[in-house]
N, C-alpha and C. Protein backbone atom coordinates (compact mmCIF):
# COMPACT_ATOMS: atom_id res chain seq x y z
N UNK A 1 -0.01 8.05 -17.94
CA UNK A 1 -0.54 7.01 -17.10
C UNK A 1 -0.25 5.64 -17.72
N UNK A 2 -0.49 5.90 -18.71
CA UNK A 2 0.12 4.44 -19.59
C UNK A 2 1.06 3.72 -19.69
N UNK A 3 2.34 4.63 -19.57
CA UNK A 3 3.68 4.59 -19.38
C UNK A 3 3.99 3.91 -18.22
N UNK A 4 2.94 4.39 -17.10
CA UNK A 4 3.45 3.73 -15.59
C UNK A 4 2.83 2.25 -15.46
N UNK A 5 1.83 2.03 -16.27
CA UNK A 5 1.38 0.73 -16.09
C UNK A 5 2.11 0.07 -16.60
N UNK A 6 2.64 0.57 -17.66
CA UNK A 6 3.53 -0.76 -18.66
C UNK A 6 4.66 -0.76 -17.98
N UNK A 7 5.47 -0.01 -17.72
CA UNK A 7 6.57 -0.11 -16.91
C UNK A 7 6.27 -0.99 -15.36
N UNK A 8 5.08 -0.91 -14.67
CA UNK A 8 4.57 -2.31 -14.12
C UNK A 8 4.33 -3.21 -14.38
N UNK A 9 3.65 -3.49 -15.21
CA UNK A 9 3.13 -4.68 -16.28
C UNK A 9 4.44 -5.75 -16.89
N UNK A 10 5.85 -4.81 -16.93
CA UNK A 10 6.99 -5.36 -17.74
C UNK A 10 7.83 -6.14 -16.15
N UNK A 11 8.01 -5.09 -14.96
CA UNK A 11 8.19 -5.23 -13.63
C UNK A 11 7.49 -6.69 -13.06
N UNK A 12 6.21 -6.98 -13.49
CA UNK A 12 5.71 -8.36 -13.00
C UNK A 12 5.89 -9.19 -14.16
N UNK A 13 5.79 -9.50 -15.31
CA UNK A 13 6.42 -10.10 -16.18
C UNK A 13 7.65 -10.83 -15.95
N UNK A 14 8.68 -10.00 -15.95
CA UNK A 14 10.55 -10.09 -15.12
C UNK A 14 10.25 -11.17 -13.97
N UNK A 15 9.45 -10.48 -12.48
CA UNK A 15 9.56 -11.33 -11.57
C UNK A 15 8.41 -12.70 -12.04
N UNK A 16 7.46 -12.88 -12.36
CA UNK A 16 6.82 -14.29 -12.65
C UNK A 16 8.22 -15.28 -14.00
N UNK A 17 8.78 -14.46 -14.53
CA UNK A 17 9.95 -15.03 -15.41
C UNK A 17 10.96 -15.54 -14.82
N UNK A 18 11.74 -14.55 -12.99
CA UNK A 18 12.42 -15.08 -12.35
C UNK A 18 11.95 -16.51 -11.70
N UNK A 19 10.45 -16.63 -11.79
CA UNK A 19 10.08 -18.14 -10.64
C UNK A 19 10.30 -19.06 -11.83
N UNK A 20 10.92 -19.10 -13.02
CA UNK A 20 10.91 -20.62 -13.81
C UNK A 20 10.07 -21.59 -13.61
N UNK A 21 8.78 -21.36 -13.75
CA UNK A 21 7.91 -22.09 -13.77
C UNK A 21 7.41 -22.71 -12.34
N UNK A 22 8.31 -22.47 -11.10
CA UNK A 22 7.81 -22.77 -10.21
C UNK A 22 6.61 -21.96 -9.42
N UNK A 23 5.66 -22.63 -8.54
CA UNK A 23 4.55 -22.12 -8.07
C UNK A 23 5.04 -21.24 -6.76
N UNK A 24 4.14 -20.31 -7.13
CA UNK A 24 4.58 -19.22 -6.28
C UNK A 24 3.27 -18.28 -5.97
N UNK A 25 2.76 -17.44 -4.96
CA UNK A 25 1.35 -16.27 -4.89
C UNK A 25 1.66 -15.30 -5.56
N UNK A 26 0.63 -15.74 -6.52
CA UNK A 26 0.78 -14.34 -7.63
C UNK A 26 -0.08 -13.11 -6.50
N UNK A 27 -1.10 -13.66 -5.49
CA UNK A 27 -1.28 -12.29 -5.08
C UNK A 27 -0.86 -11.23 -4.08
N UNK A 28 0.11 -11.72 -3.83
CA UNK A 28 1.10 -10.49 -3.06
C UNK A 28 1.94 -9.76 -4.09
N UNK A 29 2.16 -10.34 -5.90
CA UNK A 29 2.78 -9.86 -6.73
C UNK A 29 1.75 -8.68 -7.61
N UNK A 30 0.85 -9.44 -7.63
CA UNK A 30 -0.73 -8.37 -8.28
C UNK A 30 -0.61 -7.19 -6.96
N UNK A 31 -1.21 -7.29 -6.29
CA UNK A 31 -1.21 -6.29 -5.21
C UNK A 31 -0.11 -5.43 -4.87
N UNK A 32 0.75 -5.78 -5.51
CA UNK A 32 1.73 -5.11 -5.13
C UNK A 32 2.32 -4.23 -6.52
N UNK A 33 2.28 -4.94 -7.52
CA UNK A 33 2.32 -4.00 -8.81
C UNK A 33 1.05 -2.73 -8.71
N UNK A 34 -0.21 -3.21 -8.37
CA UNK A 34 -1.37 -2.34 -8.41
C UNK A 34 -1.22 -1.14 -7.86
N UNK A 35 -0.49 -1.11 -6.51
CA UNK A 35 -0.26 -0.14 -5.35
C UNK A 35 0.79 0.17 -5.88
N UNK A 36 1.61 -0.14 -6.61
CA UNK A 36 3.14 1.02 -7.00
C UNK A 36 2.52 1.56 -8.23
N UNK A 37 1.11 1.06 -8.91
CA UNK A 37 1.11 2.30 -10.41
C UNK A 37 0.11 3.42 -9.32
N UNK A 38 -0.56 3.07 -8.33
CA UNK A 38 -1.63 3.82 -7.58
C UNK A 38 -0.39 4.75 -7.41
N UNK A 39 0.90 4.62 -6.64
CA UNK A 39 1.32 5.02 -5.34
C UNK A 39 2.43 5.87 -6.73
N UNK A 40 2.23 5.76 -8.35
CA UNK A 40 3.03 6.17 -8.55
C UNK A 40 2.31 7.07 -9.35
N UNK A 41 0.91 7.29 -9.52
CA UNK A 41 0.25 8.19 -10.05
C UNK A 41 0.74 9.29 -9.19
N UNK A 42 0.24 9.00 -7.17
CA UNK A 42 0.03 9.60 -6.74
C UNK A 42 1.01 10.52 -5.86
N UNK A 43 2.08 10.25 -6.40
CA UNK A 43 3.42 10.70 -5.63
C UNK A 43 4.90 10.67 -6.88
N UNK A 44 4.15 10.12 -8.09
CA UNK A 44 5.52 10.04 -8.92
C UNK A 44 6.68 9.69 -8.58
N UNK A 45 6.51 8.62 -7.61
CA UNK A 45 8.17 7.80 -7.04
C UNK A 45 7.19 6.20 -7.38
N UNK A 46 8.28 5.60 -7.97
CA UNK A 46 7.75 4.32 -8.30
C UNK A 46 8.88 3.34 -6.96
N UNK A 47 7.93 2.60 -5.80
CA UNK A 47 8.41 1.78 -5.12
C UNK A 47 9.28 1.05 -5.42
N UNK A 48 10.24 0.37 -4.85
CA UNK A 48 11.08 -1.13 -4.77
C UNK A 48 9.74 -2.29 -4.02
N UNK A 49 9.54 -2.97 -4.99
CA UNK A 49 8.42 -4.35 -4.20
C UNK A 49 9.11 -4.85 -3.03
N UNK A 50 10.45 -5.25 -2.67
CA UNK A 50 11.26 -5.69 -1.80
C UNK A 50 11.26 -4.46 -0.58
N UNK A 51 10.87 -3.22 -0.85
CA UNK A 51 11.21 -2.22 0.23
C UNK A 51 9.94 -2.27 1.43
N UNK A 52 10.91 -2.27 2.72
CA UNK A 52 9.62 -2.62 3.74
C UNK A 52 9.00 -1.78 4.34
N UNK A 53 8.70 -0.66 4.02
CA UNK A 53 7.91 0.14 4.04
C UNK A 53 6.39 -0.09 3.11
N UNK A 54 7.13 -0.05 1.92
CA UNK A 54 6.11 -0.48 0.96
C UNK A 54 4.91 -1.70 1.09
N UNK A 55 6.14 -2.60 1.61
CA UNK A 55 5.34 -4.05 2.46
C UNK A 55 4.37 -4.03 3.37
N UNK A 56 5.23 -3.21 4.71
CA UNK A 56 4.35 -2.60 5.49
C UNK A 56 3.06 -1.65 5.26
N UNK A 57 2.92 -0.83 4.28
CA UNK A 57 1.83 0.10 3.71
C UNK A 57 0.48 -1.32 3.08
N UNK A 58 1.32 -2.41 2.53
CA UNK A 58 0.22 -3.24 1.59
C UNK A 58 -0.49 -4.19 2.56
N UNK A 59 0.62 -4.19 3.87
CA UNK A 59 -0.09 -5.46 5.09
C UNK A 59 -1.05 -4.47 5.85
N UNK A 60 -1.03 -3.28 6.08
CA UNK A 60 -1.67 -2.34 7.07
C UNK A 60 -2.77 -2.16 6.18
N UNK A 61 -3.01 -1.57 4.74
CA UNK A 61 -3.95 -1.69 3.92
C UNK A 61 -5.28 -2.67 3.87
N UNK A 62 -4.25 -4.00 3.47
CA UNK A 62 -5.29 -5.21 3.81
C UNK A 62 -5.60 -5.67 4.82
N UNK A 63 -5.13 -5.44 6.07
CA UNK A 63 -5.76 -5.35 7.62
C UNK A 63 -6.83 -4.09 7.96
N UNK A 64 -6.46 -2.94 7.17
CA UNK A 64 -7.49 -1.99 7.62
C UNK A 64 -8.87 -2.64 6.54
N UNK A 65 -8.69 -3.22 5.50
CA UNK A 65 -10.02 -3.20 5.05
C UNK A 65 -10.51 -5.03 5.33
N UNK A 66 -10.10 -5.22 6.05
CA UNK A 66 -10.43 -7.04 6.31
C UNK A 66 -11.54 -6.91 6.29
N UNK A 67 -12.50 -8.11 6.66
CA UNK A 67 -13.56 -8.59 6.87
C UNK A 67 -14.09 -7.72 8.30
N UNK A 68 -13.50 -8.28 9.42
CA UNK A 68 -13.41 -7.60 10.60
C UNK A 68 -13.76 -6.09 10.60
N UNK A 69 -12.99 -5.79 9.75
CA UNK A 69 -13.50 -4.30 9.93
C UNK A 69 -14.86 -3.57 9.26
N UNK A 70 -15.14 -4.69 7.70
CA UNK A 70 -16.18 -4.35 7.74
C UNK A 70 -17.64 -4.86 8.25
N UNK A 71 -17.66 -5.70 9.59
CA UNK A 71 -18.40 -5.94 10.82
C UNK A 71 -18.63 -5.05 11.56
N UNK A 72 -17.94 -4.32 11.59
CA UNK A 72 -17.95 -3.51 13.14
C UNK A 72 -18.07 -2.44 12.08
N UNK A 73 -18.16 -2.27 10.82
CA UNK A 73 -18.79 -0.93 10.32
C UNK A 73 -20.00 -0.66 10.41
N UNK A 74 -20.90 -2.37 10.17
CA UNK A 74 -22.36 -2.41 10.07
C UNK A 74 -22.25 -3.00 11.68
N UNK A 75 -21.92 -3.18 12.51
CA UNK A 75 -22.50 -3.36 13.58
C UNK A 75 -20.90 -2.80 14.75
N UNK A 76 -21.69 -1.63 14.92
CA UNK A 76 -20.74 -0.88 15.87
C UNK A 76 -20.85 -0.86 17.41
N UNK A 77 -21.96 -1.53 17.77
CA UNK A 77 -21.95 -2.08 19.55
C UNK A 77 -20.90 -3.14 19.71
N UNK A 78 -20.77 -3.99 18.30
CA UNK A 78 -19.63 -5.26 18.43
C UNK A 78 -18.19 -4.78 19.23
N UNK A 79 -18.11 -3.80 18.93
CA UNK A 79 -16.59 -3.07 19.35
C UNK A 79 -16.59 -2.95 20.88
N UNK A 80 -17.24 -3.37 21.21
CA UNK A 80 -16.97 -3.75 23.14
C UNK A 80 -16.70 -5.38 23.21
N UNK A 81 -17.00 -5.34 22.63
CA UNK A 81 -16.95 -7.00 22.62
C UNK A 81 -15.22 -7.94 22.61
N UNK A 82 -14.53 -8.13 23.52
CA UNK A 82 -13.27 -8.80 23.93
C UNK A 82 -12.35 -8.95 22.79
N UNK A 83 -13.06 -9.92 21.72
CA UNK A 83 -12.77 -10.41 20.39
C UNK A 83 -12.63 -9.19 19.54
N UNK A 84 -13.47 -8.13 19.46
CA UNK A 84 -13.64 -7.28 18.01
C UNK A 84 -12.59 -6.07 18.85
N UNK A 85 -12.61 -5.73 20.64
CA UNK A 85 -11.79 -4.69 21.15
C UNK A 85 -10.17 -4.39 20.34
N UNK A 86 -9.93 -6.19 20.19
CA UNK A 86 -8.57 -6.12 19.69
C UNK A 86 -8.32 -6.23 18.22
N UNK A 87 -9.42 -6.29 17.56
CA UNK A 87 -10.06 -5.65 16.01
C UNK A 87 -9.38 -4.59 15.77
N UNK A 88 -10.60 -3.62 16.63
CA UNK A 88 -10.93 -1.92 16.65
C UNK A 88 -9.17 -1.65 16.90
N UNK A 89 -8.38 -2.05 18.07
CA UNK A 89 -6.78 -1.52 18.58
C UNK A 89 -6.28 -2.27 16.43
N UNK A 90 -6.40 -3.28 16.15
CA UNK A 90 -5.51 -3.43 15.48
C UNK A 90 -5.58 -2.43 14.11
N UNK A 91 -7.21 -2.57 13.76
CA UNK A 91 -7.39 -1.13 12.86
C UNK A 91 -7.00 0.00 13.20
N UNK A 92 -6.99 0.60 14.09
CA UNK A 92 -6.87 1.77 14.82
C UNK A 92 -4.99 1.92 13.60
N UNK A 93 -4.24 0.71 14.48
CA UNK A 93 -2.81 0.99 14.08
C UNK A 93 -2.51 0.99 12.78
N UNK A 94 -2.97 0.32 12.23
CA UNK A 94 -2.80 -0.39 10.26
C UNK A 94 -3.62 1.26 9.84
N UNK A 95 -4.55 2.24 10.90
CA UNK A 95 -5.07 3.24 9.75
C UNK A 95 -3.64 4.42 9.77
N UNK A 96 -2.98 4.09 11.25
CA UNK A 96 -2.04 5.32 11.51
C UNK A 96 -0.85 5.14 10.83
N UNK A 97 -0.76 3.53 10.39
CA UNK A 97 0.30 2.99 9.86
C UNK A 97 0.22 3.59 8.41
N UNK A 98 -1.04 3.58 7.85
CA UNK A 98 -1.05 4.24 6.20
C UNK A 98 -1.10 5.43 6.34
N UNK A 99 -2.09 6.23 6.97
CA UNK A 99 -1.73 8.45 7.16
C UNK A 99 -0.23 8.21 7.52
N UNK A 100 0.43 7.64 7.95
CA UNK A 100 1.74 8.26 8.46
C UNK A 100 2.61 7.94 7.23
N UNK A 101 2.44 6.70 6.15
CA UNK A 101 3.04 6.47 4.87
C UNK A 101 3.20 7.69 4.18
N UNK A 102 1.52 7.99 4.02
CA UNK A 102 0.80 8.57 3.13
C UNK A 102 1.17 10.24 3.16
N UNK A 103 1.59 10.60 4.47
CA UNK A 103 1.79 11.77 5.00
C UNK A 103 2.98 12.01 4.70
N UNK A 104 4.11 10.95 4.99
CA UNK A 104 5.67 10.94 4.65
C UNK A 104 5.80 11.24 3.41
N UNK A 105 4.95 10.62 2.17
CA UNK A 105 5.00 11.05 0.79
C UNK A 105 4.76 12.03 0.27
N UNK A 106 3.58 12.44 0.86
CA UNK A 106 3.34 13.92 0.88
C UNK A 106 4.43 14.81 1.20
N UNK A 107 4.66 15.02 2.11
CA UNK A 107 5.85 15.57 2.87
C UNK A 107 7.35 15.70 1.74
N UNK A 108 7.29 14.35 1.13
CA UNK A 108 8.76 14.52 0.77
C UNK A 108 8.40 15.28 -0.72
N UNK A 109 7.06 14.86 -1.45
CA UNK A 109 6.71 15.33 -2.98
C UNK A 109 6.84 17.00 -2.79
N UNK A 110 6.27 17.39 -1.72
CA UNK A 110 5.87 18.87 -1.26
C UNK A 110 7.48 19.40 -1.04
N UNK A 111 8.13 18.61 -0.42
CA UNK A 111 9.76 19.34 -0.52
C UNK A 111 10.50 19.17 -1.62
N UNK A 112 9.92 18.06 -2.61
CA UNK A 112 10.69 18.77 -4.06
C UNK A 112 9.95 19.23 -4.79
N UNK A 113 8.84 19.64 -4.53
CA UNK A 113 8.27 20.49 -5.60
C UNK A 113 8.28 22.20 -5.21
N UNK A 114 8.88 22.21 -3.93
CA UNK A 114 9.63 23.78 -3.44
C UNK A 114 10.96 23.79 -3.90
N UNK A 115 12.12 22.98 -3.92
CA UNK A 115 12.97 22.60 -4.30
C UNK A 115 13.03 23.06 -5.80
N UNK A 116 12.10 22.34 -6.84
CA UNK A 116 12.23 22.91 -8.22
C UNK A 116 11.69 24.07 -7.97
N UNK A 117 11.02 24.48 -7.53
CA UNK A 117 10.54 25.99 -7.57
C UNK A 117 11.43 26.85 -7.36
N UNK A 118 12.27 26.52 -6.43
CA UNK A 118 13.30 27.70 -6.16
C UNK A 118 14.37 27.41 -6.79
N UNK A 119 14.73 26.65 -7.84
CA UNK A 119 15.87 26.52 -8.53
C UNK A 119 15.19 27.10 -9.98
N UNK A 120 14.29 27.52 -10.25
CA UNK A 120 13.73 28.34 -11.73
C UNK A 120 13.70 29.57 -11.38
């Protein structure tokens, strides 16, 4: 586990070294190192930060857990309501948007770990 952090840790280092001192959001760079040591515990493929999938998984993430959504957790009549309807549709997509990531990874870890199996 250690190994994968530092090998992140060295990964954001490099890119804050590429901005030469210019100002730039470190937090799409934090968030995004965090979710490739998560995403690399949990699947042992370490992301490309530039790959848009990956992008897509970190924007659907932080839309499923917005503010918004946790409103309509503690107050769930809100979800008729015009404003929060198109809330509830946008969570709805950002949750199918991560099971369907999340499922693809699965999917592909599960076909090489039959893969080594049947080559021993």
């Amino acid at each position: 586990m250690e190994s994968r952090i530092l090998m992140e840790v060295e990964e954001m280092v490099s890119k804050v070294r590429e901005q030469q001192g210019r100002a730039f959001d470190m937090e799409q760079l934090i968030t995004s190192c965090v979710a490739n040591v998560v995403m690399n515990m949990m699947f042992g493929h370490q992301f490309d930060h530039a790959d848009p999938a990956f992008q897509q998984l970190l924007y659907d993430l932080l839309e499923w857990m917005s503010v918004a959504s946790l409103v309509l957790n503690i107050f769930p009549v809100l979800r008729f309501l015009p404003h929060f309807r198109t809330k509830v549709a946008k969570n709805l997509r950002c949750q199918r948007g991560v099971l369907n990531f999340v499922n693809s990874c699965s999917a592909t870890c599960i076909e090489v770990y039959f893969y080594c199996v049947r080559r021993v």
